[in-house]
C-alpha atoms as a PDB file:
ATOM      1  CA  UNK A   1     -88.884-135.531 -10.013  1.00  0.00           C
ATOM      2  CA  UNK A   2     -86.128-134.821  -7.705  1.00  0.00           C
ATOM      3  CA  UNK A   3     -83.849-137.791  -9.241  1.00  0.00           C
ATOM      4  CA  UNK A   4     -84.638-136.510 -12.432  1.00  0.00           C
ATOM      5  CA  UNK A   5     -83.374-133.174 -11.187  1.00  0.00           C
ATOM      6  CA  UNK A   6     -80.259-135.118  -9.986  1.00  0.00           C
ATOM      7  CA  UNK A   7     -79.471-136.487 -13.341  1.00  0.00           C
ATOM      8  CA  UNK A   8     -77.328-135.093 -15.971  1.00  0.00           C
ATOM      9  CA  UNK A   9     -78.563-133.444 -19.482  1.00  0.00           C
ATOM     10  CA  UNK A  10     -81.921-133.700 -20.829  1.00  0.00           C
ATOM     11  CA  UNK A  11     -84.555-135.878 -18.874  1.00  0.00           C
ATOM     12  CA  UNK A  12     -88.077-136.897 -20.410  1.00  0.00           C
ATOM     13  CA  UNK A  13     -90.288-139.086 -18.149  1.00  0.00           C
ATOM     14  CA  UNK A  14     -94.379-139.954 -17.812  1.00  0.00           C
ATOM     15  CA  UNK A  15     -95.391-139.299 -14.252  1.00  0.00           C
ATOM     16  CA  UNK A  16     -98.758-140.562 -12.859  1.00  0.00           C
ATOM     17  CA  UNK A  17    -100.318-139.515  -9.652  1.00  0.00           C
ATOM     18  CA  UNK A  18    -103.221-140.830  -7.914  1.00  0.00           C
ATOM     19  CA  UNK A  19    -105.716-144.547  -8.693  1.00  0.00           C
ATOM     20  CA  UNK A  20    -109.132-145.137 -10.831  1.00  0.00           C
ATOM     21  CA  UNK A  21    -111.064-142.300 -12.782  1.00  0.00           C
ATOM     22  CA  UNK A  22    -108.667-139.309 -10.663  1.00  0.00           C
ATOM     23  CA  UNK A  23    -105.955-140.720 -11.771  1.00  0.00           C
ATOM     24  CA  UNK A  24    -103.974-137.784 -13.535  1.00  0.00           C
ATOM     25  CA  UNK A  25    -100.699-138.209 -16.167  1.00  0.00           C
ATOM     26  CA  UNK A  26     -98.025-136.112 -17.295  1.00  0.00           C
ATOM     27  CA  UNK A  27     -95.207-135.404 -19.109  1.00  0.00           C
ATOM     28  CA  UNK A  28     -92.175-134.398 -17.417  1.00  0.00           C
ATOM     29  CA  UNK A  29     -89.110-132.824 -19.291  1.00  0.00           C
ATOM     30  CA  UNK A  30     -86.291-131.797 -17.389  1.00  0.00           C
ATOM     31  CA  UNK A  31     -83.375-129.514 -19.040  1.00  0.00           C
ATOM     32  CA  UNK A  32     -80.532-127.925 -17.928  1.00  0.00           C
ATOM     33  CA  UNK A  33     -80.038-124.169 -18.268  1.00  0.00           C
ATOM     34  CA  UNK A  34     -76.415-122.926 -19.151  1.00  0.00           C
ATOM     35  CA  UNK A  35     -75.195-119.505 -17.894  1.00  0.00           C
ATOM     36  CA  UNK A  36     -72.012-117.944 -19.401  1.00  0.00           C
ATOM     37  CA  UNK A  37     -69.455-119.800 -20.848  1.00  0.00           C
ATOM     38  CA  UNK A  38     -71.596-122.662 -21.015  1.00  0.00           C
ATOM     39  CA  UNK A  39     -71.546-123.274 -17.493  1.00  0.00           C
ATOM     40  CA  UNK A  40     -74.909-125.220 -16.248  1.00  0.00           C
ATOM     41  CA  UNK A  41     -76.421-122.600 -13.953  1.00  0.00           C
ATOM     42  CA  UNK A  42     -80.030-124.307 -13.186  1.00  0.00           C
ATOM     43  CA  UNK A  43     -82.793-126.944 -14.717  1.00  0.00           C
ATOM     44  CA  UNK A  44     -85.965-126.334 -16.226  1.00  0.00           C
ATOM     45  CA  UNK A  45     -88.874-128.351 -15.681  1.00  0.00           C
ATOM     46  CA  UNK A  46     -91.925-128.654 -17.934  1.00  0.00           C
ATOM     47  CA  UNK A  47     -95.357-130.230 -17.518  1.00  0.00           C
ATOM     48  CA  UNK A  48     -97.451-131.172 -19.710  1.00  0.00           C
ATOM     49  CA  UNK A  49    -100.915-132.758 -18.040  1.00  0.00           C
ATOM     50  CA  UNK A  50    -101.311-135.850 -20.950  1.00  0.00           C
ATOM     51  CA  UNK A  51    -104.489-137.176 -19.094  1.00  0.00           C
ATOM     52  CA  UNK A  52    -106.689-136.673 -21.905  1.00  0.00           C
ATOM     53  CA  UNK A  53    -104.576-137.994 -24.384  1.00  0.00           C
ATOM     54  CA  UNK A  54    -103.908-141.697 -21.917  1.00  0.00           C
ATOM     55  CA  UNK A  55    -107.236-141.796 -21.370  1.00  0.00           C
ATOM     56  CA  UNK A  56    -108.493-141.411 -25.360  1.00  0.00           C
ATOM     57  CA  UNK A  57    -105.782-143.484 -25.863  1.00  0.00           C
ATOM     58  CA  UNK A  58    -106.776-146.752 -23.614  1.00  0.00           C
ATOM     59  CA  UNK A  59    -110.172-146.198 -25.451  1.00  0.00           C
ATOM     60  CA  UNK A  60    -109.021-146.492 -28.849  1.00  0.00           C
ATOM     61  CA  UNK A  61    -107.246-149.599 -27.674  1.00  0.00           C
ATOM     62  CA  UNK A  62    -110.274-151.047 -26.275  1.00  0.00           C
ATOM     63  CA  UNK A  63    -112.073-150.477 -29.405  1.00  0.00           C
ATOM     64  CA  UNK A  64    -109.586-151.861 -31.800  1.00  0.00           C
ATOM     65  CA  UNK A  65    -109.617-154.943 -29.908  1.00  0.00           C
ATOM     66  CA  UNK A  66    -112.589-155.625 -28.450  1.00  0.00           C
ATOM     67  CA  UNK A  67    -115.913-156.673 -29.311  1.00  0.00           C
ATOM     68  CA  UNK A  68    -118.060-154.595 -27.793  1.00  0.00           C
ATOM     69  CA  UNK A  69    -121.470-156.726 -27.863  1.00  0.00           C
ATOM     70  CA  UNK A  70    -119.454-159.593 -26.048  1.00  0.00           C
ATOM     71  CA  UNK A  71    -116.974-158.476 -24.388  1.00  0.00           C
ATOM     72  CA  UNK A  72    -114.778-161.121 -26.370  1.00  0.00           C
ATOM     73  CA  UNK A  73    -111.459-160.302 -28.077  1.00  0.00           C
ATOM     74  CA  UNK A  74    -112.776-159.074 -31.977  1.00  0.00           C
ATOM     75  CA  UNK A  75    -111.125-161.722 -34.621  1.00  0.00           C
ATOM     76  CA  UNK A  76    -107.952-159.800 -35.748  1.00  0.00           C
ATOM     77  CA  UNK A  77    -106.817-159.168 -32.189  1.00  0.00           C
ATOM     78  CA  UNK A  78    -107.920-162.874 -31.180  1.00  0.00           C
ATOM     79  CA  UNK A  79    -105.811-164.292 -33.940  1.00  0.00           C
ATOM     80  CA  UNK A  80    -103.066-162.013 -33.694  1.00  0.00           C
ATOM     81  CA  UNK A  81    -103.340-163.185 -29.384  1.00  0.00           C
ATOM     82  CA  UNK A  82    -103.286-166.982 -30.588  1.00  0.00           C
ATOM     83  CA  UNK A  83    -100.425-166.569 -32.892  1.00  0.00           C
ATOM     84  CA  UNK A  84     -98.237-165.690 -30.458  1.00  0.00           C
ATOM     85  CA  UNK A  85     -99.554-168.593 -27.907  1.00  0.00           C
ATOM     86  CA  UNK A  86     -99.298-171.061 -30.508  1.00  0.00           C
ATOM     87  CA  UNK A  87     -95.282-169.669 -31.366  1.00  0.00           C
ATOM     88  CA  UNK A  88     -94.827-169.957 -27.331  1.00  0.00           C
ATOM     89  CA  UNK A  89     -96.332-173.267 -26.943  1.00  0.00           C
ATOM     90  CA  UNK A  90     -93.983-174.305 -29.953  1.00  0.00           C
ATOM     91  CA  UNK A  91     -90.707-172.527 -28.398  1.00  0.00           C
ATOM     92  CA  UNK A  92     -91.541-174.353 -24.661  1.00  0.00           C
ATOM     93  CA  UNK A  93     -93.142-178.009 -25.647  1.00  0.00           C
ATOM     94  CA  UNK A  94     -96.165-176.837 -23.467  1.00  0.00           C
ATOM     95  CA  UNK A  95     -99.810-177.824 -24.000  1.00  0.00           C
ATOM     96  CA  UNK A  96    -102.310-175.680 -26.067  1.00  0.00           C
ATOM     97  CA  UNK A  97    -105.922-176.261 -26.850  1.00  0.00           C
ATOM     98  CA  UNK A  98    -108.057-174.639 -29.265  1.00  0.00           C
ATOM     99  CA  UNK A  99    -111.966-174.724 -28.364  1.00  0.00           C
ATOM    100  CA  UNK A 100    -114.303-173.746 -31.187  1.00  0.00           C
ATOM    101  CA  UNK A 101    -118.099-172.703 -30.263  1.00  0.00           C
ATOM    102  CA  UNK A 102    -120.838-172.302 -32.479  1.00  0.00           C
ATOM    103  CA  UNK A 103    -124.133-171.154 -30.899  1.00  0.00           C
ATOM    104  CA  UNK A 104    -126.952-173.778 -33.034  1.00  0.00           C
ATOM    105  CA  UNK A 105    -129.880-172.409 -34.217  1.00  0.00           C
ATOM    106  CA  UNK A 106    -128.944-168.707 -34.100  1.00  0.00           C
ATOM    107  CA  UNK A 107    -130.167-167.459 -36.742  1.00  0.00           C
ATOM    108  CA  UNK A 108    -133.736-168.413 -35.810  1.00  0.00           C
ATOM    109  CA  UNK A 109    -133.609-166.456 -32.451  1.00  0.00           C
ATOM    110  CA  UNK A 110    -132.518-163.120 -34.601  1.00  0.00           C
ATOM    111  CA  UNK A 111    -135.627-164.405 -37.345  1.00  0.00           C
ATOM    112  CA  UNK A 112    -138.068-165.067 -34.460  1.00  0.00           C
ATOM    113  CA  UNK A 113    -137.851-162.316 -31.943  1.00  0.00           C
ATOM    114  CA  UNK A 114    -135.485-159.770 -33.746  1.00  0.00           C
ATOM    115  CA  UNK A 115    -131.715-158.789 -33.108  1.00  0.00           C
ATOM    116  CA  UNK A 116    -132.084-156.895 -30.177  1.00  0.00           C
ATOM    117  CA  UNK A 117    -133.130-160.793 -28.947  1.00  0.00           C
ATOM    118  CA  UNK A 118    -130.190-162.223 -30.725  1.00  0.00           C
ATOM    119  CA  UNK A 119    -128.061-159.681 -29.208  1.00  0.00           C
ATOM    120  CA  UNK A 120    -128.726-160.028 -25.717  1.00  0.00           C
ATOM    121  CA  UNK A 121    -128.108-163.819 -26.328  1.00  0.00           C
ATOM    122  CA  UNK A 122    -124.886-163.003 -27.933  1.00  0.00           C
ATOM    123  CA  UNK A 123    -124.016-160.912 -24.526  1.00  0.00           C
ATOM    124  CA  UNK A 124    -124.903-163.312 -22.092  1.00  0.00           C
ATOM    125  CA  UNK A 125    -122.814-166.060 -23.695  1.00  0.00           C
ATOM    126  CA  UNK A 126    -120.306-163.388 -23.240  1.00  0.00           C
ATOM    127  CA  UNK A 127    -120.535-163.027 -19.584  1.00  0.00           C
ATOM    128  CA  UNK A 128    -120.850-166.513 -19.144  1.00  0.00           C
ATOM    129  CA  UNK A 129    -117.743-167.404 -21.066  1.00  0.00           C
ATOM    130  CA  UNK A 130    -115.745-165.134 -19.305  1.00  0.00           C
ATOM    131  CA  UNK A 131    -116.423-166.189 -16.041  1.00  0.00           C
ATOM    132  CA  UNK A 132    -115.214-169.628 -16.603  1.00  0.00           C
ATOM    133  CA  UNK A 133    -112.038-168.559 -18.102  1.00  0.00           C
ATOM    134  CA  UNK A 134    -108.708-167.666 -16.457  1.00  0.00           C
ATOM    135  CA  UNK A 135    -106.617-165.047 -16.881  1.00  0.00           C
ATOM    136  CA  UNK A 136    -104.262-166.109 -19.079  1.00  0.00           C
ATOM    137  CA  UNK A 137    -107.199-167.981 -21.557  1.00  0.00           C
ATOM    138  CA  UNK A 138    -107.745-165.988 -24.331  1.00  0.00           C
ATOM    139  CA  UNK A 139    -111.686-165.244 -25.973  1.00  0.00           C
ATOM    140  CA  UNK A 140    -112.568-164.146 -29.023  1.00  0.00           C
ATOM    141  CA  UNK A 141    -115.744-163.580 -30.847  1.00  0.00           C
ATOM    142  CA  UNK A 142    -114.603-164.810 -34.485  1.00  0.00           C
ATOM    143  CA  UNK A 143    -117.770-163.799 -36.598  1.00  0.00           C
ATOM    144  CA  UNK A 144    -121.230-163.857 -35.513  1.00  0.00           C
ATOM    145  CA  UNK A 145    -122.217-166.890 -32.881  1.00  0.00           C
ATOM    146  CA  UNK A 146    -119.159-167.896 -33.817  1.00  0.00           C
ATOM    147  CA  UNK A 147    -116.432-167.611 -30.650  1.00  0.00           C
ATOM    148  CA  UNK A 148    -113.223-169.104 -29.991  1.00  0.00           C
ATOM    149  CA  UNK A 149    -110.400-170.260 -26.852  1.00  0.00           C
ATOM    150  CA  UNK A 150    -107.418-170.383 -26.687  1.00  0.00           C
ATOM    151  CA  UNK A 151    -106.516-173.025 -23.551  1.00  0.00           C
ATOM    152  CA  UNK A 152    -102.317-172.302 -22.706  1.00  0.00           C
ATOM    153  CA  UNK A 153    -101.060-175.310 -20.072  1.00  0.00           C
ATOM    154  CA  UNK A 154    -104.801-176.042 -19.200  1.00  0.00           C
ATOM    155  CA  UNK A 155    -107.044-178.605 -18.384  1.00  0.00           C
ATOM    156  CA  UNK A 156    -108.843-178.802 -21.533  1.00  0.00           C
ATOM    157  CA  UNK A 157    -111.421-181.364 -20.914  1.00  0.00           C
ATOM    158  CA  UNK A 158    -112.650-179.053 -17.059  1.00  0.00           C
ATOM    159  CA  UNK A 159    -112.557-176.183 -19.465  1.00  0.00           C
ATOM    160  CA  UNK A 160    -115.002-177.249 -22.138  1.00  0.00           C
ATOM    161  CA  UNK A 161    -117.050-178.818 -19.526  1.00  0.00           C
ATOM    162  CA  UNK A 162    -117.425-175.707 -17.808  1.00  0.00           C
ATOM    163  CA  UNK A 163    -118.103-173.980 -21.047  1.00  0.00           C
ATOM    164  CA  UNK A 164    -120.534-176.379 -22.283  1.00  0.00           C
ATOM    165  CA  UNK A 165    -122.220-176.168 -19.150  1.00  0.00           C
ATOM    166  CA  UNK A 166    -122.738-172.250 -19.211  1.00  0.00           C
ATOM    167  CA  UNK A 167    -123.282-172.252 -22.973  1.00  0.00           C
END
């Protein structure tokens, strides 16, 4: 705040202040305040505590992109994701697998012993999934028991192994 003070003319900055669920935001504008003649005699500074907003915000954008049963990526978000991989992998010459995963028999656990059954299958895959992947693999629940990943400069054959084996 004190640079901002420092700095000529208007100033409008996002200032956040302390980690995890206490973690606070705001909006800082800083304007100069003109005396007589025009002459700058001081600056103004206005807060505006945006918390609320950041925090509905991050939700939204957790809902518009992820599946919530799975944890996976929801289609339009996964496609839009592998778009862009499959442009980088084009620009760079670098490696990029697709894997494609279809849980068999599915519809006969949701026929047999309901959807909350078919559901908690759906969720485990999930968690399984994701803790083979890497950081930088992408996961995305396409339709159904129908899931997708997106392998950048990976070991493709270790990586459906490992999924195959937790699948």
């Amino acid at each position: 705040i004190l640079e901002l003070f420092s700095a000529p003319g208007r100033q409008a900055v996002t200032i956040r202040i302390g980690e995890g669920d206490s973690r606070r935001s705001f909006r800082a504008k800083i304007s100069p305040i003109f005396g007589r003649k025009n002459r700058p005699i001081g600056r103004s500074l206005i807060l505006h505590d945006t918390t609320d907003l950041v925090r509905m915000t991050e939700k939204l954008r957790i809902l518009a992109t992820i599946d919530d049963l799975t944890g996976a990526f929801n289609r339009r978000h996964f496609m839009e994701l592998g778009g862009k991989e499959i442009a980088r992998a084009r620009r760079y010459g670098r490696s990029l697998s697709l894997v494609i995963l279809d849980l068999d028999h599915f519809k006969r656990i949701n026929d047999t012993w309901g959807h909350e059954a078919g559901d908690s299958v759906l969720k485990a895959t999930g968690k399984a999934i994701r803790g083979v992947l890497r950081e930088t693999d992408h996961f995305g629940r396409l339709g159904g028991e129908e899931f997708a990943i997106v392998v950048a400069e990976g070991e493709t054959e270790e990586k459906i192994a490992a999924v195959n084996a937790v699948a």
